[in-house]
Protein backbone atom coordinates (compact mmCIF):
# COMPACT_ATOMS: atom_id res chain seq x y z
CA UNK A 1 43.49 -85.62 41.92
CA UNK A 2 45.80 -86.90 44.61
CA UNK A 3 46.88 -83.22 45.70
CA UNK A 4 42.65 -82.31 46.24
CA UNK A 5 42.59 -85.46 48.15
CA UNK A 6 45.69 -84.29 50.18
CA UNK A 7 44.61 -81.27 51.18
CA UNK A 8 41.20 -83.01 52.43
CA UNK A 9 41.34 -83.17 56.64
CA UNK A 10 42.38 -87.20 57.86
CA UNK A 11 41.28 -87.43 61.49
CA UNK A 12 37.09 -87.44 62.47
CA UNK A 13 36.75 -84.15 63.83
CA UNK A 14 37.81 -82.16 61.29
CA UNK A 15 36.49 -84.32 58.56
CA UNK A 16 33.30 -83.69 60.45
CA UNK A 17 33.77 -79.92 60.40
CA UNK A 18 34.63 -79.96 57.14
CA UNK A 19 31.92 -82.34 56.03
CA UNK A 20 29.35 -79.26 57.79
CA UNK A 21 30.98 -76.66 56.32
CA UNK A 22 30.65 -77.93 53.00
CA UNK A 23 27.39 -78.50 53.31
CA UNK A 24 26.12 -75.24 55.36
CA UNK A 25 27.89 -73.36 52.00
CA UNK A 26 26.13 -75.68 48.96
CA UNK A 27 23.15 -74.77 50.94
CA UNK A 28 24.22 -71.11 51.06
CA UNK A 29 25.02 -71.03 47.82
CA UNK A 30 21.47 -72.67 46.48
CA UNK A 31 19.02 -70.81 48.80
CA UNK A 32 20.54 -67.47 46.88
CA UNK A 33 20.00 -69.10 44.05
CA UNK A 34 16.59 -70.05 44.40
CA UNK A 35 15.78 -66.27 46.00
CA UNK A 36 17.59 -64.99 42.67
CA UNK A 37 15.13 -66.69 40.66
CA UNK A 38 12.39 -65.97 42.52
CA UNK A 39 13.13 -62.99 42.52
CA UNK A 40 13.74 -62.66 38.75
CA UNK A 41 10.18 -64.73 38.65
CA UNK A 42 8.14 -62.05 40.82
CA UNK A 43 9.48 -58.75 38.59
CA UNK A 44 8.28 -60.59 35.25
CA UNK A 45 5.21 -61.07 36.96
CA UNK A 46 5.00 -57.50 38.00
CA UNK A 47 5.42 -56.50 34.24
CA UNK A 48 3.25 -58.86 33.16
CA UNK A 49 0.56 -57.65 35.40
CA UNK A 50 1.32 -53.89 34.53
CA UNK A 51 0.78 -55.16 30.68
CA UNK A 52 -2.45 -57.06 31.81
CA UNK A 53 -3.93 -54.27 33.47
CA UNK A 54 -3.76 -51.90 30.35
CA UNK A 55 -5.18 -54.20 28.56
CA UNK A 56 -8.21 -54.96 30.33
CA UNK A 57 -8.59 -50.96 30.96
CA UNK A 58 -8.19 -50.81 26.81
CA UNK A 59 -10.69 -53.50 26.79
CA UNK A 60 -13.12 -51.57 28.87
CA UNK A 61 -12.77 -48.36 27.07
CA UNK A 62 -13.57 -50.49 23.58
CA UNK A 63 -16.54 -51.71 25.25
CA UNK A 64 -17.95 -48.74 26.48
CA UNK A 65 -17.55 -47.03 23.44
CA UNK A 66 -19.21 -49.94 21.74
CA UNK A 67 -22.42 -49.78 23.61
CA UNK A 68 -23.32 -46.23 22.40
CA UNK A 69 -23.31 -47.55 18.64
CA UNK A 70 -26.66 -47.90 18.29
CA UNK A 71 -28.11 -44.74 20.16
CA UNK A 72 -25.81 -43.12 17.45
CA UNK A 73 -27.20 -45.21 14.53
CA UNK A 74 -31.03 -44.38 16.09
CA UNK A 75 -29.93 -40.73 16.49
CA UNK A 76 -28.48 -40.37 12.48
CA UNK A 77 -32.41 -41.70 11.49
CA UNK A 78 -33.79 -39.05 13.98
CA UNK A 79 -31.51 -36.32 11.86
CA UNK A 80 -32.94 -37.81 8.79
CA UNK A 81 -36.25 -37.20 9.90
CA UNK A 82 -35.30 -33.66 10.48
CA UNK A 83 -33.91 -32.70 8.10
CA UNK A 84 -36.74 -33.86 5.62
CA UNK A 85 -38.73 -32.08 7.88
CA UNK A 86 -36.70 -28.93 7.49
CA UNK A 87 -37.16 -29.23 3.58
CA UNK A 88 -40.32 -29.90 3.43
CA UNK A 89 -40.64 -26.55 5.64
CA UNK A 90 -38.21 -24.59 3.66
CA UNK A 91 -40.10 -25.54 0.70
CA UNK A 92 -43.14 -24.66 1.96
CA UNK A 93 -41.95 -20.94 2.66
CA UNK A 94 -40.52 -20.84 -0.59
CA UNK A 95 -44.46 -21.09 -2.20
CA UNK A 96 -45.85 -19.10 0.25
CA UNK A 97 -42.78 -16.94 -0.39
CA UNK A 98 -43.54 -16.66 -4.23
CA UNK A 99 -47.51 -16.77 -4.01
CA UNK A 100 -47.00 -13.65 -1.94
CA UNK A 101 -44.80 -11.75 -4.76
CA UNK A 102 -47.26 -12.04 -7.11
CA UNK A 103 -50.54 -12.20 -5.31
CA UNK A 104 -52.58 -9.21 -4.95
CA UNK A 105 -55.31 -9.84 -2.93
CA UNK A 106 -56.89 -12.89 -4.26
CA UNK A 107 -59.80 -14.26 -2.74
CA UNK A 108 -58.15 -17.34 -1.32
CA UNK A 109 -55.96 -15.14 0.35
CA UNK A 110 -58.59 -12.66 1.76
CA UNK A 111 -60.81 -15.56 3.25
């Protein structure tokens, strides 16, 4: 410890100097510290931010598609309707279909 100590300036100006030197370099040394971290601080908060913003796009893209579930589940009892509809029709044709095979003229059918 004594040879530190030696090599440490004796008289008042130069401890002085020294003294300011010293300090102007800690102080060098932890303002690039603290912009270092700062630094490391503002690119995880980029990321996170980046992350964030898919998510609440993903979020809005669920929701929309969530609103249109019940104009689908109103339109599926719409095709129901139909297609009863269409066999109640087809069905229909189908009688008129055979009463015409085998009808000759009867008088329902000539009135």
């Amino acid at each position: 410890m004594d040879g530190l100590l030696s090599l440490l300036p004796t008289d008042a100006v130069a401890a002085a100097t020294f003294v300011w030197t010293a300090a102007l370099v800690i102080g060098l040394v932890v303002s690039l510290v603290v912009a270092l971290l700062l630094w490391l601080i503002h690119r995880q908060a980029v990321i996170i931010n980046g992350v964030a913003s898919k998510i609440w796009d993903t979020g809005q893209m669920v929701a929309n598609n969530t609103i249109h579930i019940p104009i689908l589940y109103r339109i599926n009892e719409d095709v129901d309707q139909i297609l009863i509809t269409a066999l109640s029709i087809n069905d229909g044709a189908a009688a008129i279909k055979k009463h015409a095979e085998g009808c000759d003229g009867c008088p329902t059918c000539l009135l």
